[in-house]
PDB file of N, CA and C in Angstrom:
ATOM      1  N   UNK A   1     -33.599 121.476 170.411  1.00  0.00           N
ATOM      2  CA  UNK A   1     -32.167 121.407 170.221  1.00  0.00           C
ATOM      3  C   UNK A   1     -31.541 122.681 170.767  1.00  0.00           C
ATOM      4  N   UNK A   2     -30.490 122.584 171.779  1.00  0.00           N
ATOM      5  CA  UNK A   2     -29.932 124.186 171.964  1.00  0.00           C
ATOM      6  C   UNK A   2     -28.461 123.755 171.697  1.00  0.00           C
ATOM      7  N   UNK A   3     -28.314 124.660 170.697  1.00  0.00           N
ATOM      8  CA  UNK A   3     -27.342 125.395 170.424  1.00  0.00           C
ATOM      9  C   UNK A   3     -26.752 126.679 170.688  1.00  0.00           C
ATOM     10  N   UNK A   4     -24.882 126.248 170.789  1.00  0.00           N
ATOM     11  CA  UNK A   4     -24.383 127.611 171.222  1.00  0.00           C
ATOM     12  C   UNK A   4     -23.328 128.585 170.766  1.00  0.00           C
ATOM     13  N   UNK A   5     -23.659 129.671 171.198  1.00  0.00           N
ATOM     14  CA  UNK A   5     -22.544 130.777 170.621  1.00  0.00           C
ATOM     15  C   UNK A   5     -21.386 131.095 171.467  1.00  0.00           C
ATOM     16  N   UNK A   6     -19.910 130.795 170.854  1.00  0.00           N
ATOM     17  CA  UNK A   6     -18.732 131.023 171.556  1.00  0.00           C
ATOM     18  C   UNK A   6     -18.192 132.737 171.408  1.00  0.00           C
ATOM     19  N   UNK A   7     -17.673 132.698 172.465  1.00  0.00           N
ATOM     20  CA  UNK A   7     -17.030 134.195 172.729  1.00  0.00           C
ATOM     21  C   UNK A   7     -16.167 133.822 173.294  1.00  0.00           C
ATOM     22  N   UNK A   8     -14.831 134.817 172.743  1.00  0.00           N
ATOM     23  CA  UNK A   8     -13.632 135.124 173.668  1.00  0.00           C
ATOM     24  C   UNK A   8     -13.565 136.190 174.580  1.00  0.00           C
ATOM     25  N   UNK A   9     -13.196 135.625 175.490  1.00  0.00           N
ATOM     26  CA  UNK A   9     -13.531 136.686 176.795  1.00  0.00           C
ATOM     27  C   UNK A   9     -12.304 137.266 176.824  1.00  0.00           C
ATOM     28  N   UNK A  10     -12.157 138.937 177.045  1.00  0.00           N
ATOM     29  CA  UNK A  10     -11.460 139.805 176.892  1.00  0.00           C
ATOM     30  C   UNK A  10     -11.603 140.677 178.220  1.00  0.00           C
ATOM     31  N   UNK A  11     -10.398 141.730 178.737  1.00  0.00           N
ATOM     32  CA  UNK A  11     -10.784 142.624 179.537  1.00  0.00           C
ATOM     33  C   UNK A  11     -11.760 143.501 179.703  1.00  0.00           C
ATOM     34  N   UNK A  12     -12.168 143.563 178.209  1.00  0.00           N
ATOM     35  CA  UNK A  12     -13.036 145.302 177.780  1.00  0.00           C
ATOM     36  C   UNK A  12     -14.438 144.656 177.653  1.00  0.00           C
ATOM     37  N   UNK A  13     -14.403 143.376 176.762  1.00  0.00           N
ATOM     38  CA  UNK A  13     -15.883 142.710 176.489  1.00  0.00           C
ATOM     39  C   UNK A  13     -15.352 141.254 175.624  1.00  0.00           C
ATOM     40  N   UNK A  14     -16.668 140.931 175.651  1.00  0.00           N
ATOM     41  CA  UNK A  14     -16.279 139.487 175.351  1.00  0.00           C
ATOM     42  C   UNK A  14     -16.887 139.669 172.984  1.00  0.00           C
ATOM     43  N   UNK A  15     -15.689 138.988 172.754  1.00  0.00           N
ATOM     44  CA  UNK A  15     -15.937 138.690 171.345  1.00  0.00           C
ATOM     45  C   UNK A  15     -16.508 137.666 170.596  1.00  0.00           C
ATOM     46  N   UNK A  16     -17.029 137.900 169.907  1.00  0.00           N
ATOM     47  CA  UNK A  16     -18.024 136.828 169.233  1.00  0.00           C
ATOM     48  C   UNK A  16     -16.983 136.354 167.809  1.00  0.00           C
ATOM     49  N   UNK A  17     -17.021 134.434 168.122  1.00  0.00           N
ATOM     50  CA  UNK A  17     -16.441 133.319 167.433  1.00  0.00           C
ATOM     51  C   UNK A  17     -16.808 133.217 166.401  1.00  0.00           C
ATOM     52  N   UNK A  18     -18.100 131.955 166.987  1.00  0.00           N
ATOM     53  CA  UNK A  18     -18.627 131.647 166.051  1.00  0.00           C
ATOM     54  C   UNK A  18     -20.049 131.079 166.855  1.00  0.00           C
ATOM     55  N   UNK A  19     -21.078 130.684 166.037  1.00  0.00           N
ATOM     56  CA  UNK A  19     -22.429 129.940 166.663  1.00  0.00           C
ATOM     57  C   UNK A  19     -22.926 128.869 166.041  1.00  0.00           C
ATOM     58  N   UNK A  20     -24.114 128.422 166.277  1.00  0.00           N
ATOM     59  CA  UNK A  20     -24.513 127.205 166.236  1.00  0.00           C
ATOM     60  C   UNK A  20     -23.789 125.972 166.936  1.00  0.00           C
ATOM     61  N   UNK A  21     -22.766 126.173 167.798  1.00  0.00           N
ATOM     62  CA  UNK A  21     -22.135 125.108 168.096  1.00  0.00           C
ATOM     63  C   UNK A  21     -22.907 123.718 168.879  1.00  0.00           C
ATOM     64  N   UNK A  22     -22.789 123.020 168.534  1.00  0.00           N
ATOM     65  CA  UNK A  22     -23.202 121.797 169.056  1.00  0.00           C
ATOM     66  C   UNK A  22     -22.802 120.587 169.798  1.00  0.00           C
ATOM     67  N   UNK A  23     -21.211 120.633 169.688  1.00  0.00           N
ATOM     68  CA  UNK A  23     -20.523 119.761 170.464  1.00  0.00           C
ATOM     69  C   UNK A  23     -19.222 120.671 170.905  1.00  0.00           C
ATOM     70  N   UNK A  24     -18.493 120.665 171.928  1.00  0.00           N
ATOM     71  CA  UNK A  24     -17.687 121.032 172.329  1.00  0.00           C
ATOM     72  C   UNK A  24     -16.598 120.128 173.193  1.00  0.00           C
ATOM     73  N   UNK A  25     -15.852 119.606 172.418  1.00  0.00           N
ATOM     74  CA  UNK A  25     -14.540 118.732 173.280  1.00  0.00           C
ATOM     75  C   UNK A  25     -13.338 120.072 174.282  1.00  0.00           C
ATOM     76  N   UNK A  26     -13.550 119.908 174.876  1.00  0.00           N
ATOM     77  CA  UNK A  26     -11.894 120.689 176.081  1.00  0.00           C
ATOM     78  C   UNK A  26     -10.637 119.981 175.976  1.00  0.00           C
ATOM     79  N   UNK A  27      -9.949 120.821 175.422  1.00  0.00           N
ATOM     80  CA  UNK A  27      -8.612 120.317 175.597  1.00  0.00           C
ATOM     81  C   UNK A  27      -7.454 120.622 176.745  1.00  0.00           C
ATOM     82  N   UNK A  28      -6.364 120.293 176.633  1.00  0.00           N
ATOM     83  CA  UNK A  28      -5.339 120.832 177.121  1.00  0.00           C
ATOM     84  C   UNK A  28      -5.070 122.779 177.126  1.00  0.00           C
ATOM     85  N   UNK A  29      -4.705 123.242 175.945  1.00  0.00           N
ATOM     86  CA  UNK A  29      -4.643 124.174 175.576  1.00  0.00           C
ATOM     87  C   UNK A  29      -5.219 124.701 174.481  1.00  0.00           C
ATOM     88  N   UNK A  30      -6.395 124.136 174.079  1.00  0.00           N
ATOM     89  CA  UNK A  30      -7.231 124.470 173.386  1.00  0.00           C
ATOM     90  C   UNK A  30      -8.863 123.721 173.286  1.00  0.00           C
ATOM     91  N   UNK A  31      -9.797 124.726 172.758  1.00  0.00           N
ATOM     92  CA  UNK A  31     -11.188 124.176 172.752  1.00  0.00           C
ATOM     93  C   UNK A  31     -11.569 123.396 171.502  1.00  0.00           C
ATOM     94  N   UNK A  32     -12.200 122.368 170.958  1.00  0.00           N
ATOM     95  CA  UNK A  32     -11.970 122.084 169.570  1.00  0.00           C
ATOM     96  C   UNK A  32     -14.060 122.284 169.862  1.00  0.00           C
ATOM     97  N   UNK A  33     -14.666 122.331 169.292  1.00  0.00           N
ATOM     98  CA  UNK A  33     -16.074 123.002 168.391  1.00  0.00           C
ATOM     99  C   UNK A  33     -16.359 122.059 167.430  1.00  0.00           C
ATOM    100  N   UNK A  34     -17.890 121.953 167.171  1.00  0.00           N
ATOM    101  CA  UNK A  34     -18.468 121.330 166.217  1.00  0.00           C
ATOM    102  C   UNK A  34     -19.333 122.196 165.994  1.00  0.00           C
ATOM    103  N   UNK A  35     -20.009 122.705 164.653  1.00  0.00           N
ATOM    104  CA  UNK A  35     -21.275 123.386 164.842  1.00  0.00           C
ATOM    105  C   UNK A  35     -22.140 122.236 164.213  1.00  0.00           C
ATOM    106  N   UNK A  36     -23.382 123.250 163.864  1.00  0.00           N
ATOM    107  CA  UNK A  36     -24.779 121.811 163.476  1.00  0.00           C
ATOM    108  C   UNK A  36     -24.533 121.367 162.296  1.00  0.00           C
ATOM    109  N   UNK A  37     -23.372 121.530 161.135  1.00  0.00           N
ATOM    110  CA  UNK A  37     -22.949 120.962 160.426  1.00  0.00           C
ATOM    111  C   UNK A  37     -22.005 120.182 160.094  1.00  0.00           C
ATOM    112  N   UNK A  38     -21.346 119.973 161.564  1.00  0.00           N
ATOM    113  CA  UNK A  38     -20.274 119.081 161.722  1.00  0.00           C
ATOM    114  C   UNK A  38     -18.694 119.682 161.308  1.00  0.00           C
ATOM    115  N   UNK A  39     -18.991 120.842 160.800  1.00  0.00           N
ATOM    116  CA  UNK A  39     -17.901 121.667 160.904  1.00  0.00           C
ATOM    117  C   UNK A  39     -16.671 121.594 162.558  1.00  0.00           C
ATOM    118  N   UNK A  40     -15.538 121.494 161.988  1.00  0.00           N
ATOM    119  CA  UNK A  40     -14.690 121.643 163.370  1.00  0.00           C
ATOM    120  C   UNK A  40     -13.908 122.927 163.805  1.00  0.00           C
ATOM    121  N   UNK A  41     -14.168 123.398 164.480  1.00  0.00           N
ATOM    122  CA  UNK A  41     -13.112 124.834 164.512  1.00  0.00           C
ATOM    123  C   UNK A  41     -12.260 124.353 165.997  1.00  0.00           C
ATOM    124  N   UNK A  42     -11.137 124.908 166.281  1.00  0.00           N
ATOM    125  CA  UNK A  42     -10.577 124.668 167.123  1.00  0.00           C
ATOM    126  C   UNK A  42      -9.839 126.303 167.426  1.00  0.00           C
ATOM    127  N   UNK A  43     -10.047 126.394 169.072  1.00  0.00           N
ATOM    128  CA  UNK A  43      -9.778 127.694 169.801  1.00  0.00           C
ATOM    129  C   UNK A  43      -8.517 127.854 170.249  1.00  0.00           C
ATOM    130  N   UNK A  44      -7.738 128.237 170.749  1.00  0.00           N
ATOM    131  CA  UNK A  44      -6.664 128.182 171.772  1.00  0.00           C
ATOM    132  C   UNK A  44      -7.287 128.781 172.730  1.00  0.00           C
ATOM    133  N   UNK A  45      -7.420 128.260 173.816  1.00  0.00           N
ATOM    134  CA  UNK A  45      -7.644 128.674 175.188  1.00  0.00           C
ATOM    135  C   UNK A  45      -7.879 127.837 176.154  1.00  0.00           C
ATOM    136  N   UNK A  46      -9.058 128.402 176.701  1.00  0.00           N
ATOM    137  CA  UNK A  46      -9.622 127.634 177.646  1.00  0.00           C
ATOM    138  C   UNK A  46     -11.109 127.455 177.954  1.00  0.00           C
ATOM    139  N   UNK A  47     -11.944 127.173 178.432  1.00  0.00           N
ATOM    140  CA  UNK A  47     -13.442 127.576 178.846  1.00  0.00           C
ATOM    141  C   UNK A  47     -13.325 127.988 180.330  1.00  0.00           C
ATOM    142  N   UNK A  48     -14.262 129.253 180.202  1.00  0.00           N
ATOM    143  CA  UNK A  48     -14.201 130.008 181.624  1.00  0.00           C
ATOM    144  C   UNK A  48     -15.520 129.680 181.936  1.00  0.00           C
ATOM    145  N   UNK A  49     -16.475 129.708 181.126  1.00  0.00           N
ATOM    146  CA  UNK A  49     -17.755 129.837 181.909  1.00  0.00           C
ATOM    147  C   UNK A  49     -19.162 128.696 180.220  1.00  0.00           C
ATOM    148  N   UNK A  50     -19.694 128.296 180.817  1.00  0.00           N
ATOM    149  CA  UNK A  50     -20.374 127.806 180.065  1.00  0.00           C
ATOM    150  C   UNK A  50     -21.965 128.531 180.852  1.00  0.00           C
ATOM    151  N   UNK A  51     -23.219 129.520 180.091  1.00  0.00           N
ATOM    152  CA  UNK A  51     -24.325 129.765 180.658  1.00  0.00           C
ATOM    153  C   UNK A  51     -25.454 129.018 179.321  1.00  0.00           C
ATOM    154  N   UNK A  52     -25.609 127.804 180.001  1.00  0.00           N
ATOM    155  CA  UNK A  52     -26.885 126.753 179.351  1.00  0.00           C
ATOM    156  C   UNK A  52     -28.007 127.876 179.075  1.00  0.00           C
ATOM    157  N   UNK A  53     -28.572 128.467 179.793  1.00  0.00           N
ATOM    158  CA  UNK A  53     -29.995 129.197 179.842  1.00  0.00           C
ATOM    159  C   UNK A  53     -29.598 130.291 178.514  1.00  0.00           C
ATOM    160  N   UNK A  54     -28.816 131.222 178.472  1.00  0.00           N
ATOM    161  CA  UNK A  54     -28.626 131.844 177.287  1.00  0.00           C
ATOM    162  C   UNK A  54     -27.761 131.507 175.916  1.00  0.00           C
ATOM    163  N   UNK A  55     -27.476 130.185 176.131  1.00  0.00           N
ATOM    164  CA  UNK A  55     -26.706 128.984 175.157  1.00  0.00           C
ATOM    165  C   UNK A  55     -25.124 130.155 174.667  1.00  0.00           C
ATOM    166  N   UNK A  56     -24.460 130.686 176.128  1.00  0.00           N
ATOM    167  CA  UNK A  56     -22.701 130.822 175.905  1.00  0.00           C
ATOM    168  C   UNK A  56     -22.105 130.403 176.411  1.00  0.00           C
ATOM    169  N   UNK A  57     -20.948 130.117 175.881  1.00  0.00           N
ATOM    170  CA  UNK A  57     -19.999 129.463 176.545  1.00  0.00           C
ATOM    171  C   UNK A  57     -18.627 130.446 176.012  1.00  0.00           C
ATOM    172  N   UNK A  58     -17.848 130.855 177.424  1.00  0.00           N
ATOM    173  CA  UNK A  58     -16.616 131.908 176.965  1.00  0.00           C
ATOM    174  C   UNK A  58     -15.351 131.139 177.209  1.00  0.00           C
ATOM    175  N   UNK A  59     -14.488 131.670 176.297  1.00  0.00           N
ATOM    176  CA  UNK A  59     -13.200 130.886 175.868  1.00  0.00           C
ATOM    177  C   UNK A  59     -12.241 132.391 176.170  1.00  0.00           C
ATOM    178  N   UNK A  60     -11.381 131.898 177.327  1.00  0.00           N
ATOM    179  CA  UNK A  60      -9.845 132.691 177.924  1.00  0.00           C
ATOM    180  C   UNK A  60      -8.620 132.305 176.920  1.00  0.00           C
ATOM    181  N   UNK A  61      -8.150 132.883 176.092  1.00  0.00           N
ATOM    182  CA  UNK A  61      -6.498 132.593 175.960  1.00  0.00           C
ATOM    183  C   UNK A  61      -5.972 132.433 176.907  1.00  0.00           C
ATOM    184  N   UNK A  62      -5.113 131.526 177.005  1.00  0.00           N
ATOM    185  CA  UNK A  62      -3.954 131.240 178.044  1.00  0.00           C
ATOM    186  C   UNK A  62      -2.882 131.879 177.615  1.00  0.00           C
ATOM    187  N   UNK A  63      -2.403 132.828 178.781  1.00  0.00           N
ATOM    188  CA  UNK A  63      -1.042 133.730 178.358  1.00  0.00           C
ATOM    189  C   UNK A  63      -0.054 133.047 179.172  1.00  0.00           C
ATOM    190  N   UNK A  64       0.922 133.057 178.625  1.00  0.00           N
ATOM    191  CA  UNK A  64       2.243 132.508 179.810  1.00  0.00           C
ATOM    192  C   UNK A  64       3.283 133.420 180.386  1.00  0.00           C
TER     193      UNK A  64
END
């Protein structure tokens, strides 16, 4: 089973969400998250980069 850990990606370094995630829907202007308990968290942003091999996936705020 791989599971993954979200980070918000920042200028300086990237911040740590949350983990175990297991499903990940993309939205419009936001990411919505499942972890392995079916928990839902939902992000505002975006996904910049998803890396399978080290199970991250980084989430951009959208600034306007």
């Amino acid at each position: 089973m791989c599971l993954s850990s979200v980070y918000r990606k920042n200028a300086d370094e990237n911040v740590f969400l949350c983990k175990n995630i297991a499903r990940v829907i993309p939205g419009e202007n936001e990411v919505v998250l499942y972890d392995l308990m079916g928990v839902k968290t939902c992000i505002p942003g975006k996904i910049v980069d998803i890396d399978l091999l080290e199970n991250i996936i980084l989430v951009k705020e959208e600034t306007e």
